[in-house]
C-alpha atoms as a PDB file:
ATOM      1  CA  UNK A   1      73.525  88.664 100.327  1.00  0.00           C
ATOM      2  CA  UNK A   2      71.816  88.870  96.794  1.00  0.00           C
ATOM      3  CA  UNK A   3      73.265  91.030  93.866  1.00  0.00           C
ATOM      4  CA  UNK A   4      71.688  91.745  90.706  1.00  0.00           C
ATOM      5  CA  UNK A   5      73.388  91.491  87.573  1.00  0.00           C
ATOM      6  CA  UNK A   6      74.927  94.093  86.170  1.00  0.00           C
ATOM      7  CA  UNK A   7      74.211  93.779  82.183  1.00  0.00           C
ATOM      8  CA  UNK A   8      77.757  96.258  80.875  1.00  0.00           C
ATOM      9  CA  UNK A   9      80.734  96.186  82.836  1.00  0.00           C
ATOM     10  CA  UNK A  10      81.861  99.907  82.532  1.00  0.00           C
ATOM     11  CA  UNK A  11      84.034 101.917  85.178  1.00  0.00           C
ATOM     12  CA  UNK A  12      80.631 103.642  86.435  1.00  0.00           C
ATOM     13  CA  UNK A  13      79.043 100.426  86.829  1.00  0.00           C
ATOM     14  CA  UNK A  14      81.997  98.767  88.651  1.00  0.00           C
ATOM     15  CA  UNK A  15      82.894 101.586  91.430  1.00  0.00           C
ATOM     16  CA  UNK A  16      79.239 102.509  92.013  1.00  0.00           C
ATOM     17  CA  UNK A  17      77.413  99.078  92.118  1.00  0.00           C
ATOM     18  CA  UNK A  18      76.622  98.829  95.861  1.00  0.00           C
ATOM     19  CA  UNK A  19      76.971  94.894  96.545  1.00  0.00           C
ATOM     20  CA  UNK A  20      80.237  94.589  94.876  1.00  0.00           C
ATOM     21  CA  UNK A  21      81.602  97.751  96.815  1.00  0.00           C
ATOM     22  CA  UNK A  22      80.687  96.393  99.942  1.00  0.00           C
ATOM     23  CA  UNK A  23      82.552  93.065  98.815  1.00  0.00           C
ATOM     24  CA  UNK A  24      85.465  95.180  97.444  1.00  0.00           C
ATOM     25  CA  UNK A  25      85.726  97.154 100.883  1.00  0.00           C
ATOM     26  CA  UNK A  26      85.213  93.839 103.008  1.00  0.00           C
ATOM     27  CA  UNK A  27      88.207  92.131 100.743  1.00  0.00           C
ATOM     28  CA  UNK A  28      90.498  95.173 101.252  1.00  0.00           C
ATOM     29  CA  UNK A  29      90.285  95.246 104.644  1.00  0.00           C
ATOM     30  CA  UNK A  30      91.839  92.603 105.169  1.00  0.00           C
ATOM     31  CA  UNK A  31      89.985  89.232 105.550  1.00  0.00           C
ATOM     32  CA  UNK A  32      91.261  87.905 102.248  1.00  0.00           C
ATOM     33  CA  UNK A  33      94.005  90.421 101.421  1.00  0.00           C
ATOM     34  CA  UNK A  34      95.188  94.075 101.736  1.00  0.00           C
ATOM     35  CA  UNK A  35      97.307  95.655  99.521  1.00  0.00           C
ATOM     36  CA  UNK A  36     100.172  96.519 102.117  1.00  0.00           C
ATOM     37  CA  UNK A  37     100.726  94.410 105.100  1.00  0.00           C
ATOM     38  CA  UNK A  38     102.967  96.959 106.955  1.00  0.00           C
ATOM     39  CA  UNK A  39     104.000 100.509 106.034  1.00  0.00           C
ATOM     40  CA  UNK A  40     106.769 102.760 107.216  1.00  0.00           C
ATOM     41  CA  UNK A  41     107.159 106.506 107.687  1.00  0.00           C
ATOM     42  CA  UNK A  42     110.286 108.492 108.928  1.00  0.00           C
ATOM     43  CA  UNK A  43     109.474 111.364 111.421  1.00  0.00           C
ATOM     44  CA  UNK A  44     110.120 114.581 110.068  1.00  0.00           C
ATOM     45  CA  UNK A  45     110.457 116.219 113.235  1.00  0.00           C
ATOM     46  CA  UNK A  46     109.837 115.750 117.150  1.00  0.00           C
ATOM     47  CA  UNK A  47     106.352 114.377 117.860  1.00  0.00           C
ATOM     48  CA  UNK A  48     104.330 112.468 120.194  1.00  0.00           C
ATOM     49  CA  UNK A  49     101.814 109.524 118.947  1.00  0.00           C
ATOM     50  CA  UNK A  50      98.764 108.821 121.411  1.00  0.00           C
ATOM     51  CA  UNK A  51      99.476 105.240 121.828  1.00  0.00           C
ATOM     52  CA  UNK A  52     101.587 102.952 121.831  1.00  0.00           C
ATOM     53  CA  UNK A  53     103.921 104.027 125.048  1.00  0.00           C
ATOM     54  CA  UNK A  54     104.051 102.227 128.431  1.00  0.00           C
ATOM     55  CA  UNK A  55     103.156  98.639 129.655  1.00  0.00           C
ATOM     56  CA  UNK A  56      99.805  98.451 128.350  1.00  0.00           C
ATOM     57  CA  UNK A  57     100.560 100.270 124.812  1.00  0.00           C
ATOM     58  CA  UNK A  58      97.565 102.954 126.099  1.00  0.00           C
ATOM     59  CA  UNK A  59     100.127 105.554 126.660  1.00  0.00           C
ATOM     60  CA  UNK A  60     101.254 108.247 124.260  1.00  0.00           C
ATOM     61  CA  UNK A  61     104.811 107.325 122.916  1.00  0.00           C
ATOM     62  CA  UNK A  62     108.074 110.056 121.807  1.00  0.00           C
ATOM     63  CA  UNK A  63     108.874 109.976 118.227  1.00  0.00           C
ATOM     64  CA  UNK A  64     112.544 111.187 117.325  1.00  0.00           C
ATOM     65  CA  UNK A  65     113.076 112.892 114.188  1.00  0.00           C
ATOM     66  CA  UNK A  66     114.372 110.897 111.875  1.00  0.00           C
ATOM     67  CA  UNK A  67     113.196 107.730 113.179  1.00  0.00           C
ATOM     68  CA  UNK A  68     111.098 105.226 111.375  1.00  0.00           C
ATOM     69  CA  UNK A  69     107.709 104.401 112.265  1.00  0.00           C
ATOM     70  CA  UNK A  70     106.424 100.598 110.814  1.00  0.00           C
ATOM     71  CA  UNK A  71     102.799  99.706 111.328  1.00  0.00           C
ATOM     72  CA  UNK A  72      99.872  97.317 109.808  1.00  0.00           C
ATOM     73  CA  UNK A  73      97.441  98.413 108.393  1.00  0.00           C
ATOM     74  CA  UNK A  74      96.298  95.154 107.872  1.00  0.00           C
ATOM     75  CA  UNK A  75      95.952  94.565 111.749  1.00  0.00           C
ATOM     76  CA  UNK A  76      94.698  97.782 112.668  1.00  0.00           C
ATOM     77  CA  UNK A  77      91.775  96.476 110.157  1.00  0.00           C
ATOM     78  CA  UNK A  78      91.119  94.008 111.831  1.00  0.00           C
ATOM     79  CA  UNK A  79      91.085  95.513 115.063  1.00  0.00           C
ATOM     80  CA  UNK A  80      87.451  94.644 117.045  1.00  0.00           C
ATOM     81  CA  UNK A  81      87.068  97.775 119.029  1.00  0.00           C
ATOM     82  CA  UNK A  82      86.824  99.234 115.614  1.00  0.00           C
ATOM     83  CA  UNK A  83      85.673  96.589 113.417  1.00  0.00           C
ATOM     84  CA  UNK A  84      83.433  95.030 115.702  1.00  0.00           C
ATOM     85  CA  UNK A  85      83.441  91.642 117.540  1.00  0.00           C
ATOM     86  CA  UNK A  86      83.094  90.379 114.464  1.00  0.00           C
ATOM     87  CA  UNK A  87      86.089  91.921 112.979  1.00  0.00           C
ATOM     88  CA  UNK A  88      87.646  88.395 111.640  1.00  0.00           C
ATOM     89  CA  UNK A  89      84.816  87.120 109.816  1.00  0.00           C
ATOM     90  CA  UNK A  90      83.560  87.834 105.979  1.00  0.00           C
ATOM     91  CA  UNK A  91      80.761  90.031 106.188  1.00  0.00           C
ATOM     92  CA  UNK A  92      80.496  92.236 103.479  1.00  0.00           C
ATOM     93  CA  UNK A  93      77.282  93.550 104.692  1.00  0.00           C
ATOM     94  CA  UNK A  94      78.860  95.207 107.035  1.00  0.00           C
ATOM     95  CA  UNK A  95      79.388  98.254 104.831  1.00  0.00           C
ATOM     96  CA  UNK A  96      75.880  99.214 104.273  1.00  0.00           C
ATOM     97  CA  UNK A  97      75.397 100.959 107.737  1.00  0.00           C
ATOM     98  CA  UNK A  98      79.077 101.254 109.306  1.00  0.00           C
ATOM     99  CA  UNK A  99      81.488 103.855 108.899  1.00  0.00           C
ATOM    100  CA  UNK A 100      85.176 103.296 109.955  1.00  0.00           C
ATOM    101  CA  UNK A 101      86.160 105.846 112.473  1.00  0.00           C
ATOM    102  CA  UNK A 102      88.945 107.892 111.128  1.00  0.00           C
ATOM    103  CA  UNK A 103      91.879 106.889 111.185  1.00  0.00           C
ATOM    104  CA  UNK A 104      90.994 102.929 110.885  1.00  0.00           C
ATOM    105  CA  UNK A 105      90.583 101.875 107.547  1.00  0.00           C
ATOM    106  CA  UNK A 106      93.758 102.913 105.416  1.00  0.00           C
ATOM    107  CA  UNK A 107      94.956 100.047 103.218  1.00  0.00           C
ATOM    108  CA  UNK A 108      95.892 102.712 100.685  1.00  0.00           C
ATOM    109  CA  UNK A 109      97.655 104.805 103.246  1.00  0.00           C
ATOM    110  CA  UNK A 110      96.582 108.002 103.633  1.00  0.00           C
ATOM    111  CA  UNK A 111      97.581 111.872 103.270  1.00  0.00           C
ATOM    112  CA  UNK A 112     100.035 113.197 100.695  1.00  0.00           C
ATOM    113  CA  UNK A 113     101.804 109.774 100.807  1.00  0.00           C
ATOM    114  CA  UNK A 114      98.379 107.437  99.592  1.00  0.00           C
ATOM    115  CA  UNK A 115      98.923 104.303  97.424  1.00  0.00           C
ATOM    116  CA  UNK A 116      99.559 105.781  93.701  1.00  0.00           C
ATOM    117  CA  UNK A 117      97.928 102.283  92.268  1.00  0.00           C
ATOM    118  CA  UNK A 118      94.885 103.541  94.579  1.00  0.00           C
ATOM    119  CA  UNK A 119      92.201 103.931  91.729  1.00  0.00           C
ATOM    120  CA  UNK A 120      93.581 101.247  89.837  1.00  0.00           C
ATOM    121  CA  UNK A 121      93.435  98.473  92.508  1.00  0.00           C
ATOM    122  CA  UNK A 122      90.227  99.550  92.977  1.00  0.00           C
ATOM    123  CA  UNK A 123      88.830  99.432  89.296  1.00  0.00           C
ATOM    124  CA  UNK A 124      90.630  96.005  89.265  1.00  0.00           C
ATOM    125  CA  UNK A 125      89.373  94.013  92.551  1.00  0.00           C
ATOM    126  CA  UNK A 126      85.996  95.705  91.111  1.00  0.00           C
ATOM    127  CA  UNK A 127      85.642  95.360  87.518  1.00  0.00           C
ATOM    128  CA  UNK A 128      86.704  91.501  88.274  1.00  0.00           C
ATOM    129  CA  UNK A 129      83.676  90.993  90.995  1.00  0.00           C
ATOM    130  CA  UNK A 130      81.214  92.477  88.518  1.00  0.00           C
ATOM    131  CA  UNK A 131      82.147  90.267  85.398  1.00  0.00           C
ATOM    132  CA  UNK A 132      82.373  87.089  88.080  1.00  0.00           C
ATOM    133  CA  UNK A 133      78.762  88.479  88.829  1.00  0.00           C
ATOM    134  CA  UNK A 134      77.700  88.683  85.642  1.00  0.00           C
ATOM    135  CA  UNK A 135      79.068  85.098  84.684  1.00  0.00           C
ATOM    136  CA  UNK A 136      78.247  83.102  87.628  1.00  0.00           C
ATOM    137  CA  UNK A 137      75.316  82.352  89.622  1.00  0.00           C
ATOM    138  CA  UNK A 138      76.941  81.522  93.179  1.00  0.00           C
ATOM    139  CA  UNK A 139      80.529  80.359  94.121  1.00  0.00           C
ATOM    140  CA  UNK A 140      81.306  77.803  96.773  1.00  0.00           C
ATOM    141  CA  UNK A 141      85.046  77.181  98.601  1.00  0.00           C
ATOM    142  CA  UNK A 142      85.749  73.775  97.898  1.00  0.00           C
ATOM    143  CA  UNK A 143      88.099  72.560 101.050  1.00  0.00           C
ATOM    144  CA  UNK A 144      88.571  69.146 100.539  1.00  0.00           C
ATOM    145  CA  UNK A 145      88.270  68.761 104.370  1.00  0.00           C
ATOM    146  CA  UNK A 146      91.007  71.024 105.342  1.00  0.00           C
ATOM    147  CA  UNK A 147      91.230  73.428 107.895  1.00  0.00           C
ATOM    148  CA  UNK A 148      89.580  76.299 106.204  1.00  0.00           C
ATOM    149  CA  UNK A 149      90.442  79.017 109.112  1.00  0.00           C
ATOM    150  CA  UNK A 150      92.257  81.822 107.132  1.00  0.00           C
ATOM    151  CA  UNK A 151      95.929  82.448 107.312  1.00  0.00           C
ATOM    152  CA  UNK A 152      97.436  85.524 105.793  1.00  0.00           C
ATOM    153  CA  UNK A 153     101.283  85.649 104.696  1.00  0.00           C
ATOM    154  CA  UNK A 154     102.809  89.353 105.378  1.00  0.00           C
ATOM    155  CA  UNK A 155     105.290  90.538 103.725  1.00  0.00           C
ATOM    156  CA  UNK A 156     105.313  94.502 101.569  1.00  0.00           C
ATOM    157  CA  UNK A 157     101.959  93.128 100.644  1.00  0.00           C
ATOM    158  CA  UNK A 158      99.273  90.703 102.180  1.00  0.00           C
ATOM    159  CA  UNK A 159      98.918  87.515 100.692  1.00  0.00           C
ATOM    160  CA  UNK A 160      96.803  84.445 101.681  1.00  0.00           C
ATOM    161  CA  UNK A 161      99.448  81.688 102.882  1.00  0.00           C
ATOM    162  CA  UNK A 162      97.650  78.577 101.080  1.00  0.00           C
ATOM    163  CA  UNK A 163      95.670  77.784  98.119  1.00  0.00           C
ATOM    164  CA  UNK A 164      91.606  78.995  98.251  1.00  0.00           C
ATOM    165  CA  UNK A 165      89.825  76.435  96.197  1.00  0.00           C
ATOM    166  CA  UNK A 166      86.295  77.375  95.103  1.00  0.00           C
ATOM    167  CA  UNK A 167      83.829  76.519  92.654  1.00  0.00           C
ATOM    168  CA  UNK A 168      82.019  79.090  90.313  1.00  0.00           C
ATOM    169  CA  UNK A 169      79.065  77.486  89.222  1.00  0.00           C
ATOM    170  CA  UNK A 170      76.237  78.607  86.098  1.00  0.00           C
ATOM    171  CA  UNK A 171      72.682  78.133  86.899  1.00  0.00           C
ATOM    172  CA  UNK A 172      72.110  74.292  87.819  1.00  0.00           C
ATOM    173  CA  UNK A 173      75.078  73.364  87.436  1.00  0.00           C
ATOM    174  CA  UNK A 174      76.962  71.122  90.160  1.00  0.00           C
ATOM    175  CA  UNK A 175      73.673  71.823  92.046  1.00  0.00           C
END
């Protein structure tokens, strides 16, 4: 994937500059973080979810009131019969013809209860790619021969579990 330079870093040019959305998107949903790694709600009343019930977890499942529901939203990312069979690798690309069904992409959360730091994790994770854009001509992970498959620490939020070493490299330089 190419990307032109952007030559201003505003908001504008940040949230609406396709590449780096489709890198944003691809980095929120989970392959190199997500902003919450689980999420809770409490029922409000007596209800019935579609799945999760019986030995398979296909079944629908009775939820008491008052009784707390935890999920990930990082796993349900990452899930291949929405995602794809390729839901666990970096493909940013991704994002220019595929839609999430509803319902499958929520690391803010979603309905009266979203992520209040919504718009400005967004402006952040994107306003950095575009000046990293506009700085550097390519950037490489440097692994020193270690195991480079991807391992995510949960906790209230999704963090990667060891250091990701890269170089960010200028025109010919370490070429």
């Amino acid at each position: 994937m190419s990307f032109e330079k952007p030559s201003v870093c505003t908001l504008q040019v940040s949230l609406s500059t396709w590449s780096p959305k489709q890198v944003r998107q691809q980095k929120i949903r989970g392959l190199l973080s997500n902003p919450a790694g689980f999420n809770f709600r409490e029922a409000l009343r007596n209800t019935t979810l579609p799945r999760g019930g019986g030995a398979d977890g296909r079944e629908p499942v009775a939820v008491k009131k008052g009784q707390v529901v935890v999920f990930s939203s990082f796993g349900l990312q990452r899930r291949p019969e929405y995602v794809g069979p390729d839901a666990n690798y970096w493909r940013p690309e991704r994002w220019e013809h595929w839609t999430p069904p509803e319902g499958s992409y929520i690391p803010w959360g979603t309905g009266p209860r979203t992520c209040l730091g919504k718009a400005f994790g967004q402006f952040q994770v994107a306003y950095t790619l575009v000046r990293l854009f506009q700085e550097f001509d390519s950037v490489a992970e440097v692994n020193h021969g270690k195991n480079t498959e991807q391992r995510i620490r949960l906790e209230v939020l999704a963090k990667p579990a060891m250091t990701i070493s890269c170089r960010f490299n200028r025109g010919d330089q370490f070429r």
